[in-house]
PDB file of N, CA and C in Angstrom:
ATOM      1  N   UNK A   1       0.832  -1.192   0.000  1.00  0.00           N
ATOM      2  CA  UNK A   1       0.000   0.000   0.000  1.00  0.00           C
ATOM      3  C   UNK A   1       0.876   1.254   0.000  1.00  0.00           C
ATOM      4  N   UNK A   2       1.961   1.429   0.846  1.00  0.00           N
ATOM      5  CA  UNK A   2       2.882   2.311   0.845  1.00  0.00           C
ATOM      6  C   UNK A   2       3.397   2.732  -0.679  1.00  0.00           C
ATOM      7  N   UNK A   3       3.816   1.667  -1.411  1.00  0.00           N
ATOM      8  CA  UNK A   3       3.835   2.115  -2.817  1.00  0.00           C
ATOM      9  C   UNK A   3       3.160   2.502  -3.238  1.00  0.00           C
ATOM     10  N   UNK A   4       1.849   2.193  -3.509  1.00  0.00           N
ATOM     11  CA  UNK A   4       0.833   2.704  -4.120  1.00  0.00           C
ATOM     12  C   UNK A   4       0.726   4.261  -3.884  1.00  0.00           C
ATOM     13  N   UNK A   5       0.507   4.045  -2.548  1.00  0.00           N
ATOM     14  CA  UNK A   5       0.802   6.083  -1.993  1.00  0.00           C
ATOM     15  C   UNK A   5       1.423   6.487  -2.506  1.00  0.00           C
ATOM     16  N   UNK A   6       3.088   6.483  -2.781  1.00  0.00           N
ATOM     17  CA  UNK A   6       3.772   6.869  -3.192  1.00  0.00           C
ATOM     18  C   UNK A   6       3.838   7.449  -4.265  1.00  0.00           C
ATOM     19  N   UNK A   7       3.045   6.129  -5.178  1.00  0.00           N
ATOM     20  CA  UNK A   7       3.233   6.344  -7.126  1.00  0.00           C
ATOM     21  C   UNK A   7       2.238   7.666  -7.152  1.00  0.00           C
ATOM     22  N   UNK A   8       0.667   7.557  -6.493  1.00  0.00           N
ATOM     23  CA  UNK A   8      -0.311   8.277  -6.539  1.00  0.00           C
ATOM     24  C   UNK A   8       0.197  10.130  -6.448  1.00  0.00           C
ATOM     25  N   UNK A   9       1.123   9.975  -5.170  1.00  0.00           N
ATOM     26  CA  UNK A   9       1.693  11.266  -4.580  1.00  0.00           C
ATOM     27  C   UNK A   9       2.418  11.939  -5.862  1.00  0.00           C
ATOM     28  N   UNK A  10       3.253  10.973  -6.592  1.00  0.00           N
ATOM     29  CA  UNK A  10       3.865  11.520  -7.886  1.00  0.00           C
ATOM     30  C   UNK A  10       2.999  12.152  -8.924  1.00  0.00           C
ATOM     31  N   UNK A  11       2.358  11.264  -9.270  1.00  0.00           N
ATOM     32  CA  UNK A  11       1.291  11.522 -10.154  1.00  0.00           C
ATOM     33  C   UNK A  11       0.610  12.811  -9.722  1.00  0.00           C
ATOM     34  N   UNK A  12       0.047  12.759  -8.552  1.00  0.00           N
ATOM     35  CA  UNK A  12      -0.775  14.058  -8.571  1.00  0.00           C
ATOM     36  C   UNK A  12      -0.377  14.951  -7.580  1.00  0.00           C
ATOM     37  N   UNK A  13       1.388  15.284  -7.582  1.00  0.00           N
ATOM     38  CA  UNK A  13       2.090  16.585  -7.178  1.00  0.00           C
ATOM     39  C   UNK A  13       1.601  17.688  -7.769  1.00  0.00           C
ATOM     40  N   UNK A  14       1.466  18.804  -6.596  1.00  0.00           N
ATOM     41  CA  UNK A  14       1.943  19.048  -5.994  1.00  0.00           C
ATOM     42  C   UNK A  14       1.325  18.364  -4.496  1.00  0.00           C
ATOM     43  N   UNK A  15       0.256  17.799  -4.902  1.00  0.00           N
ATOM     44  CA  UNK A  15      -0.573  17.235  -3.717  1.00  0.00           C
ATOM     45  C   UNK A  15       0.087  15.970  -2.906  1.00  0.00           C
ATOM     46  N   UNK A  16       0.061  15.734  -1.500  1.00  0.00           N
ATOM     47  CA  UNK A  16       0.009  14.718  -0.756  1.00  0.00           C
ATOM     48  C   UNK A  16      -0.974  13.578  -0.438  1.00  0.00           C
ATOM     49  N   UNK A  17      -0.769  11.810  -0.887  1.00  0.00           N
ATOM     50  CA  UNK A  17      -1.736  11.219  -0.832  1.00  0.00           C
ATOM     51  C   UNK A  17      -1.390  10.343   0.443  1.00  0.00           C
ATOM     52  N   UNK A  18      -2.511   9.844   1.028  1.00  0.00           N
ATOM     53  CA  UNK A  18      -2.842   9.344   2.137  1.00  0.00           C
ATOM     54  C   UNK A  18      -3.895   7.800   2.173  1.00  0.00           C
ATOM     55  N   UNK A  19      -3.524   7.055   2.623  1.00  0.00           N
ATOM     56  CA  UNK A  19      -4.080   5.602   2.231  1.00  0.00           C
ATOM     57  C   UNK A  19      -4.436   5.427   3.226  1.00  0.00           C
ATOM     58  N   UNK A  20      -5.906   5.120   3.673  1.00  0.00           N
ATOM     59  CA  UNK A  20      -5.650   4.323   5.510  1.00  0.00           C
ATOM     60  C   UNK A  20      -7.059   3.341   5.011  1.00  0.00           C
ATOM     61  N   UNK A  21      -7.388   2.484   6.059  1.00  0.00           N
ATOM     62  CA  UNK A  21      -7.628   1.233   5.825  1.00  0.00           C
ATOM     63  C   UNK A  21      -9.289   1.666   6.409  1.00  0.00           C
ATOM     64  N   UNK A  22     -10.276   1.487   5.787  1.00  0.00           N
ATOM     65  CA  UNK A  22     -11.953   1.941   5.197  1.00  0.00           C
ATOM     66  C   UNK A  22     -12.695   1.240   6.446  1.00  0.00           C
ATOM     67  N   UNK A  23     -13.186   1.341   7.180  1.00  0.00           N
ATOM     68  CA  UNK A  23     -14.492   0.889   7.828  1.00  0.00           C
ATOM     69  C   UNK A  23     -14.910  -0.616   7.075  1.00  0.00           C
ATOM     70  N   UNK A  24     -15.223  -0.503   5.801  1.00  0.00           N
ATOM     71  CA  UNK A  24     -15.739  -1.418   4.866  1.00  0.00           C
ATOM     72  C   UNK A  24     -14.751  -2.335   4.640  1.00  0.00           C
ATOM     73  N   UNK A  25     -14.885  -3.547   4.462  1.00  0.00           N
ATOM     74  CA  UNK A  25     -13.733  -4.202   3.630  1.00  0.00           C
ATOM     75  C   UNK A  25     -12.833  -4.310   2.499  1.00  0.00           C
ATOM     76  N   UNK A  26     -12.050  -4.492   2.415  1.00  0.00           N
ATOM     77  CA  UNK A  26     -11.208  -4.152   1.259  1.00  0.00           C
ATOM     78  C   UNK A  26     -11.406  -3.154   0.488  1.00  0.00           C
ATOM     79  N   UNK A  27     -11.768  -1.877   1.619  1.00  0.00           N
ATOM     80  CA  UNK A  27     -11.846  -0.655   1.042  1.00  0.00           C
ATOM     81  C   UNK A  27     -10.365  -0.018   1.678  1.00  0.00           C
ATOM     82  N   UNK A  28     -10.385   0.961   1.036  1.00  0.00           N
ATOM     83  CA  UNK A  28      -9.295   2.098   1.584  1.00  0.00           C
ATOM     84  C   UNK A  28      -9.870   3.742   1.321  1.00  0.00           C
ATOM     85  N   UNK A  29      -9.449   4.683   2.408  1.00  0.00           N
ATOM     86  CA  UNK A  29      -9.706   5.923   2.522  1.00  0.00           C
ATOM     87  C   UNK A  29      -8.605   6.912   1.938  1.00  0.00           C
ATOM     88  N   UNK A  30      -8.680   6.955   0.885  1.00  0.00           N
ATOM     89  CA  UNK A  30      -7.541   8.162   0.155  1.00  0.00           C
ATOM     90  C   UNK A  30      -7.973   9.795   0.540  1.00  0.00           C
ATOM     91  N   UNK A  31      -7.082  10.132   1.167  1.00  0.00           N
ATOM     92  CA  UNK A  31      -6.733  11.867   0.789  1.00  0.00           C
ATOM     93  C   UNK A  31      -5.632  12.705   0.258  1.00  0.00           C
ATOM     94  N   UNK A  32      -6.610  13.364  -0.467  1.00  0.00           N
ATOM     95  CA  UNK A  32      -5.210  14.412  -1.080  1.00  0.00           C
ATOM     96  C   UNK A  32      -5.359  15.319  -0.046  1.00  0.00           C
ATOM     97  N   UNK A  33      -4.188  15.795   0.055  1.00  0.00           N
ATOM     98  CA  UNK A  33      -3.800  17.452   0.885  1.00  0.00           C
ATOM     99  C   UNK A  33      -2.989  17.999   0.074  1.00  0.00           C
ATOM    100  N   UNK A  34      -3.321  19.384   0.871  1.00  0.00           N
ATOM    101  CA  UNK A  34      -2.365  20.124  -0.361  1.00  0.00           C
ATOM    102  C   UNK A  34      -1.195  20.733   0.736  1.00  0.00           C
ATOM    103  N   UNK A  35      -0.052  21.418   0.438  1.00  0.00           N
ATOM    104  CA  UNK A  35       1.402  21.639   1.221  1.00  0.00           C
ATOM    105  C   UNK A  35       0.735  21.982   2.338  1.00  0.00           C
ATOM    106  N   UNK A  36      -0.344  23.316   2.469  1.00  0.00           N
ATOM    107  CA  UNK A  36      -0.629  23.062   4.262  1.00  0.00           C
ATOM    108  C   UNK A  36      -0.899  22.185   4.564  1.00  0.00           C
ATOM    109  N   UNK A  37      -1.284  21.026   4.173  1.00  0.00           N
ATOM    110  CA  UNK A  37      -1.584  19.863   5.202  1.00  0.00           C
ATOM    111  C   UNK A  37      -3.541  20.117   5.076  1.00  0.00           C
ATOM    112  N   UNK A  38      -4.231  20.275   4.403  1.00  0.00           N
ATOM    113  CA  UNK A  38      -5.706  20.907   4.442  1.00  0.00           C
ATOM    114  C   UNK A  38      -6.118  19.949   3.576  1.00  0.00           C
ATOM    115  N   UNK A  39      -6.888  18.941   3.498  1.00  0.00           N
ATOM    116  CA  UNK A  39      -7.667  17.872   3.035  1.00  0.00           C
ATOM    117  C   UNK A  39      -8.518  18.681   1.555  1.00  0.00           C
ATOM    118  N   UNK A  40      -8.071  18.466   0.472  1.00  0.00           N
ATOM    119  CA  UNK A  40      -9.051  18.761  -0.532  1.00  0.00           C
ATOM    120  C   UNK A  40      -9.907  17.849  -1.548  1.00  0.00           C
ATOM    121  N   UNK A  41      -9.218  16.491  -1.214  1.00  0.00           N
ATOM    122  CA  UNK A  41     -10.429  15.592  -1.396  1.00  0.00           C
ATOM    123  C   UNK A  41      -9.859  14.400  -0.717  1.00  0.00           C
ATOM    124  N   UNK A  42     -11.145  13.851  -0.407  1.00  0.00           N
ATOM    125  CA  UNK A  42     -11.326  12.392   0.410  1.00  0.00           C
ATOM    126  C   UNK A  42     -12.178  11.568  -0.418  1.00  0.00           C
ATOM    127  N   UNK A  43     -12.257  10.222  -0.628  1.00  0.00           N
ATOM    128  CA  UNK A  43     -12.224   9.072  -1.386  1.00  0.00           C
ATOM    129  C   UNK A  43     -12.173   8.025  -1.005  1.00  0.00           C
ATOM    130  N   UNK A  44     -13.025   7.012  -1.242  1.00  0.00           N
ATOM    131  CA  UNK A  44     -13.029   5.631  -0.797  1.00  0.00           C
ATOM    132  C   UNK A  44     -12.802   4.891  -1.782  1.00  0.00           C
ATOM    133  N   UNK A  45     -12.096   3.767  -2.080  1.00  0.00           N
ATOM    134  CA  UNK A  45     -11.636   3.027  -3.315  1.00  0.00           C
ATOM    135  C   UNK A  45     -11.945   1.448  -2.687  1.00  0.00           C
ATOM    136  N   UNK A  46     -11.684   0.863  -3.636  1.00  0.00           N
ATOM    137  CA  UNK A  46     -12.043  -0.713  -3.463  1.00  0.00           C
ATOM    138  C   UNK A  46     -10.255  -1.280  -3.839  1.00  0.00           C
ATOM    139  N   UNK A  47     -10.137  -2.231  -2.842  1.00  0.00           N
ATOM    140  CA  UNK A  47      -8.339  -2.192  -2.662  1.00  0.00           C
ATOM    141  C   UNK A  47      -8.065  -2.889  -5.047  1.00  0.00           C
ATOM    142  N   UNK A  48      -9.569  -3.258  -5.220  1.00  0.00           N
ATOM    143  CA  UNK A  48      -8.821  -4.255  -6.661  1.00  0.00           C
ATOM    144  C   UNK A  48      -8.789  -2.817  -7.432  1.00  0.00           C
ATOM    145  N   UNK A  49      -9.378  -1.750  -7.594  1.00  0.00           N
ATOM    146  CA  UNK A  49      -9.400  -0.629  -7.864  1.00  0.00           C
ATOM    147  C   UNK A  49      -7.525   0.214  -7.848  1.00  0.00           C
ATOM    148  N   UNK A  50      -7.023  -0.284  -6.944  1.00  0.00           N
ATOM    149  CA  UNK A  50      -5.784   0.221  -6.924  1.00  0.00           C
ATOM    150  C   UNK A  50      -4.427  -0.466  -7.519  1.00  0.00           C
ATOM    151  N   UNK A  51      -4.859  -1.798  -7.253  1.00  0.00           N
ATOM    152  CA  UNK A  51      -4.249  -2.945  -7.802  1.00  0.00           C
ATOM    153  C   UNK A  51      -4.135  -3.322  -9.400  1.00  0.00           C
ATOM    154  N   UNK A  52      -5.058  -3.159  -9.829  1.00  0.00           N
ATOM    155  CA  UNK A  52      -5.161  -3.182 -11.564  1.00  0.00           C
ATOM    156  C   UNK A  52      -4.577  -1.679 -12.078  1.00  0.00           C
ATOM    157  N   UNK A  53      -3.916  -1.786 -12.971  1.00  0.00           N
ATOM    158  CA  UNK A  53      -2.899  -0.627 -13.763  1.00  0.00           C
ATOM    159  C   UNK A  53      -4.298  -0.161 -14.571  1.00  0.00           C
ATOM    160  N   UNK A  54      -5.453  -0.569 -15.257  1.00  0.00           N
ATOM    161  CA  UNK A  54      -5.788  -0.098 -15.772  1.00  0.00           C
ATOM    162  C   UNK A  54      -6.866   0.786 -15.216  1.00  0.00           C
ATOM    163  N   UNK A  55      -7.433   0.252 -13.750  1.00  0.00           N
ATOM    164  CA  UNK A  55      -8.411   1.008 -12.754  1.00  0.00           C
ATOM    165  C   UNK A  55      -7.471   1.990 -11.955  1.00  0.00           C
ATOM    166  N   UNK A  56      -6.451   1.827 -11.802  1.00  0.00           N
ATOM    167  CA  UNK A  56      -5.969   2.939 -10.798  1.00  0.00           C
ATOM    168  C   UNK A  56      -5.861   4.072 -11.990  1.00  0.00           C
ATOM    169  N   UNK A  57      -5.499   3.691 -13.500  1.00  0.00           N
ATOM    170  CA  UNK A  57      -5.093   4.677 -14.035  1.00  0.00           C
ATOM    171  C   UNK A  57      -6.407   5.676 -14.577  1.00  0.00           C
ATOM    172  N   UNK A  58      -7.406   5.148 -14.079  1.00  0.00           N
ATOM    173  CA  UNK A  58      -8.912   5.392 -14.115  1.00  0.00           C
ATOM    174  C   UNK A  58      -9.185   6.600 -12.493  1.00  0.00           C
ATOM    175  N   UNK A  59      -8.287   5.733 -12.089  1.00  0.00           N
ATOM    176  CA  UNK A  59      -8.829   6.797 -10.281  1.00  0.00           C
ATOM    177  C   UNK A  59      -8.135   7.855 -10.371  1.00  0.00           C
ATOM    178  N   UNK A  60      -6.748   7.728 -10.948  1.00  0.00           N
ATOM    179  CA  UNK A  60      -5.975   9.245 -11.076  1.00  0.00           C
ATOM    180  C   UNK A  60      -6.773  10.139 -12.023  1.00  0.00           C
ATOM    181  N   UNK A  61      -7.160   9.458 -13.183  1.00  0.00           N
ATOM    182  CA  UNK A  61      -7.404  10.636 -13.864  1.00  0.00           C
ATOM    183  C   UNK A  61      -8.869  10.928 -13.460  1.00  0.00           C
ATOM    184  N   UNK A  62      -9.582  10.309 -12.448  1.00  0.00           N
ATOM    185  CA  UNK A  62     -10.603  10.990 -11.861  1.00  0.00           C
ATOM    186  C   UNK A  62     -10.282  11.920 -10.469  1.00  0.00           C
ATOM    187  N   UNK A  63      -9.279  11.495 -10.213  1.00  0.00           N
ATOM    188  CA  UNK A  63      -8.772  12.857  -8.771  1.00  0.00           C
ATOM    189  C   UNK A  63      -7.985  13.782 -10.092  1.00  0.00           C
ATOM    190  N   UNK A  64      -7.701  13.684 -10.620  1.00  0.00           N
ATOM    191  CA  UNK A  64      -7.290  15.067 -11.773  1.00  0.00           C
ATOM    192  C   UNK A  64      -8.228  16.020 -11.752  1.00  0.00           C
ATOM    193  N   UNK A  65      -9.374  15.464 -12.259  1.00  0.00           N
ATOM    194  CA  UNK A  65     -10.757  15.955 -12.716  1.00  0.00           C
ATOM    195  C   UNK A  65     -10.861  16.911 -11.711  1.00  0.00           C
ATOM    196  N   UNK A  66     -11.190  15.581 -10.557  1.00  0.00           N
ATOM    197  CA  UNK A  66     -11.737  16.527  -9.161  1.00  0.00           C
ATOM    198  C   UNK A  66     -10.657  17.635  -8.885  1.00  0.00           C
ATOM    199  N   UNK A  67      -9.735  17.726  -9.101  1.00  0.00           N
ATOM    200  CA  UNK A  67      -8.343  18.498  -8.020  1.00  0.00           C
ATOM    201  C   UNK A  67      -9.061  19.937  -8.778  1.00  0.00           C
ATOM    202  N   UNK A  68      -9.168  19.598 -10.239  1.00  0.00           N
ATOM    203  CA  UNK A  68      -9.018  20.947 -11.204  1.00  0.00           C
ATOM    204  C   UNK A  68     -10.543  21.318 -11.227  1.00  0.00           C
ATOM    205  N   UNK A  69     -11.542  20.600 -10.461  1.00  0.00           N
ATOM    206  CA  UNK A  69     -12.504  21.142 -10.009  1.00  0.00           C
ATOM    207  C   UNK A  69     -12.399  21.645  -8.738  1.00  0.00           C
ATOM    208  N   UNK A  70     -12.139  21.170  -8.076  1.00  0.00           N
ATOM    209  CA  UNK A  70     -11.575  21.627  -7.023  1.00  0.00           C
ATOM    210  C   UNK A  70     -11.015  23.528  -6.560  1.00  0.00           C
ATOM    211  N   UNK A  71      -9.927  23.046  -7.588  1.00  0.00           N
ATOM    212  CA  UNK A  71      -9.148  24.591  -7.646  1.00  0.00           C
ATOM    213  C   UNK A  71      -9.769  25.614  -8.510  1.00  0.00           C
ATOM    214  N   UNK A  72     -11.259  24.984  -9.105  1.00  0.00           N
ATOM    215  CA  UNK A  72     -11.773  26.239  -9.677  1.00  0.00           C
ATOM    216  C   UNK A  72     -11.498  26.205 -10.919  1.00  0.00           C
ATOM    217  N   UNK A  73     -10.433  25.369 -11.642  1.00  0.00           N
ATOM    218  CA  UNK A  73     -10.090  25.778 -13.095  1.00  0.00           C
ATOM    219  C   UNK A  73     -10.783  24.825 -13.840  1.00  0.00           C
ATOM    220  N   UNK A  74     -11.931  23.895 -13.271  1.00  0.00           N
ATOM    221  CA  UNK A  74     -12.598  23.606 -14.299  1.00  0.00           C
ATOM    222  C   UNK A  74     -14.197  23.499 -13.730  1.00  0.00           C
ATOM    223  N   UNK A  75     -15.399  23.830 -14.479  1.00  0.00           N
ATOM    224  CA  UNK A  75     -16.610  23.617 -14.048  1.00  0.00           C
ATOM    225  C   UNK A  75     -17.317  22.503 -14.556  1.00  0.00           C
ATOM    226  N   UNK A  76     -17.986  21.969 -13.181  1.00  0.00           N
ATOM    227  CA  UNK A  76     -18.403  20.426 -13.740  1.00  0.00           C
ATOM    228  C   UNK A  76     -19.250  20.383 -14.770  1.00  0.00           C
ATOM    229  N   UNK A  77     -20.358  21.782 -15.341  1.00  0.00           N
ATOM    230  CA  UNK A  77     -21.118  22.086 -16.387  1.00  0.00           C
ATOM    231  C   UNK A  77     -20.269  21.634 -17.789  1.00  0.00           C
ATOM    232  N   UNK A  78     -18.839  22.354 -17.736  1.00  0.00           N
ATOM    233  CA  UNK A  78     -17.909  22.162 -19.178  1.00  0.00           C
ATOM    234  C   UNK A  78     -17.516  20.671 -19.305  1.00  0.00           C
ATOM    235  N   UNK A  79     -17.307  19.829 -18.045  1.00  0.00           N
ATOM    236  CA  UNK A  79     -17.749  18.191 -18.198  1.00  0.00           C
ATOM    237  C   UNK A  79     -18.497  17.861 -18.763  1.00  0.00           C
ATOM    238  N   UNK A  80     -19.901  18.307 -18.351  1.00  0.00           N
ATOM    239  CA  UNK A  80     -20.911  17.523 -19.309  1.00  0.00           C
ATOM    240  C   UNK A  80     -21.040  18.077 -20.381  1.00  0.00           C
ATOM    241  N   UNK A  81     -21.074  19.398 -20.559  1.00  0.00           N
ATOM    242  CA  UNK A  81     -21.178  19.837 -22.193  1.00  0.00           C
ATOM    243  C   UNK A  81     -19.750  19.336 -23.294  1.00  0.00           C
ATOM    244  N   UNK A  82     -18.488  18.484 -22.445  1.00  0.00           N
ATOM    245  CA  UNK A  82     -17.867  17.855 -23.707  1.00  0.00           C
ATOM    246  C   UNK A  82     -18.154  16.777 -23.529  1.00  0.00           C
ATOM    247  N   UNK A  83     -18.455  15.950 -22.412  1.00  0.00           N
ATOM    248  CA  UNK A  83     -19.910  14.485 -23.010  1.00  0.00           C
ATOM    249  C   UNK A  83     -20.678  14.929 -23.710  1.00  0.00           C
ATOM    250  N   UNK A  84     -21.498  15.530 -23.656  1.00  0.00           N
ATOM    251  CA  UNK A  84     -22.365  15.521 -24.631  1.00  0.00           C
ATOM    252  C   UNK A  84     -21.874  15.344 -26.101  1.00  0.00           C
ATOM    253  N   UNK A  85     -21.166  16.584 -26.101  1.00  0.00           N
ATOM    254  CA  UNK A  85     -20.650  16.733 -27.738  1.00  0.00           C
ATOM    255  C   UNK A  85     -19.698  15.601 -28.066  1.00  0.00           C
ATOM    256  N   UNK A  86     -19.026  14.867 -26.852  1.00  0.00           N
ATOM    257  CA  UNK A  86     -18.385  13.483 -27.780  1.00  0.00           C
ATOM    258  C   UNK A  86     -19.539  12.383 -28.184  1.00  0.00           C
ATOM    259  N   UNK A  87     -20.710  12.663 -26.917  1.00  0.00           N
ATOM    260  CA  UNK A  87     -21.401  11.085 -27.773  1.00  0.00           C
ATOM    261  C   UNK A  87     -22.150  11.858 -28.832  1.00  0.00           C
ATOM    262  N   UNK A  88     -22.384  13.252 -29.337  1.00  0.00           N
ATOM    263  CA  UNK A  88     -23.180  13.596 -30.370  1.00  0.00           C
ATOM    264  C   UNK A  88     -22.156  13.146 -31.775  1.00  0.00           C
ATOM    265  N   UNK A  89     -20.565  13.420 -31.217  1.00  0.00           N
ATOM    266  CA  UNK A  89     -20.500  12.941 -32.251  1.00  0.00           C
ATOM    267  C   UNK A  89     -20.198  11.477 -33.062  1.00  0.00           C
ATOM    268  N   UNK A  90     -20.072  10.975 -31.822  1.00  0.00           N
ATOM    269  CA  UNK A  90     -20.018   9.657 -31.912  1.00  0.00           C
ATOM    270  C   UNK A  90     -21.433   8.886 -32.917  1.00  0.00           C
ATOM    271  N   UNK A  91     -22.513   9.730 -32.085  1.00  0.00           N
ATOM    272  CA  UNK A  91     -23.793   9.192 -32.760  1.00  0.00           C
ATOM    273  C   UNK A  91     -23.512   9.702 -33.782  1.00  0.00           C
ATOM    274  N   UNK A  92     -23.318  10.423 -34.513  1.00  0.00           N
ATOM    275  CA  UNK A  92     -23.779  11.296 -36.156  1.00  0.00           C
ATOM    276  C   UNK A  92     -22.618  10.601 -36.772  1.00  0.00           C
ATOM    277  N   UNK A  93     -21.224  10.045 -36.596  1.00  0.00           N
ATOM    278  CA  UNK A  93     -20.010   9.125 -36.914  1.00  0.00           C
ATOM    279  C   UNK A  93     -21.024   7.683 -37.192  1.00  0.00           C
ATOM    280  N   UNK A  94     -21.864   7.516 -36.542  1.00  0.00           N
ATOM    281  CA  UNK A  94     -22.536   5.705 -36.991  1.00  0.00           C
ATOM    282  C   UNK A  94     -23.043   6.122 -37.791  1.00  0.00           C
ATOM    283  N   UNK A  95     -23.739   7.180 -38.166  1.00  0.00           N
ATOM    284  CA  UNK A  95     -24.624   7.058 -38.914  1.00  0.00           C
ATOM    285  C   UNK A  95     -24.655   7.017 -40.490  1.00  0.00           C
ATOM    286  N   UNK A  96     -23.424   7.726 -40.635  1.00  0.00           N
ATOM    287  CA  UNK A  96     -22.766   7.971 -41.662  1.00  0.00           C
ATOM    288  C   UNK A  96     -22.332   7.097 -42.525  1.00  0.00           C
TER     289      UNK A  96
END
């Protein structure tokens, strides 16, 4: 688990990640902090979630999301308005 922290902490510097062991089973409690030490997101994961390269690489780029929602530089509205426009164009791409 310590690794895992570790890789996570890299990945999403400048932030500090935090692993501790979930109420639930084979859950775990992730937090990011930022240099003060001030919790800006908390997270519950499922331990196979961290373990598979292709789900963890799924959880980072969803604490990305959140961080840069988070800090204001992105609004969750401009999320859904580029879903939308990828499955519009996805749909009008079949049809063709």
């Amino acid at each position: 688990m310590e690794n895992i922290s570790q890789m996570l902490t890299e990945a999403l510097a400048p932030y500090s990640v935090s692993l501790v062991p979930s109420d639930r089973r084979d859950h775990v409690l992730l937090a990011v902090t930022d240099s003060l030490g001030s919790t800006v997101l908390a997270r519950e994961f499922h331990l196979i979630q961290l373990a598979d390269t292709r789900s963890l690489t799924d959880v980072v780029d969803g604490l990305h999301r959140d961080l840069l929602i988070a800090e204001g530089r992105l609004e969750p509205s401009v999320i859904a308005a580029l879903r939308g426009a990828s499955a519009a164009s996805a749909m009008l791409a079949g049809l063709r």
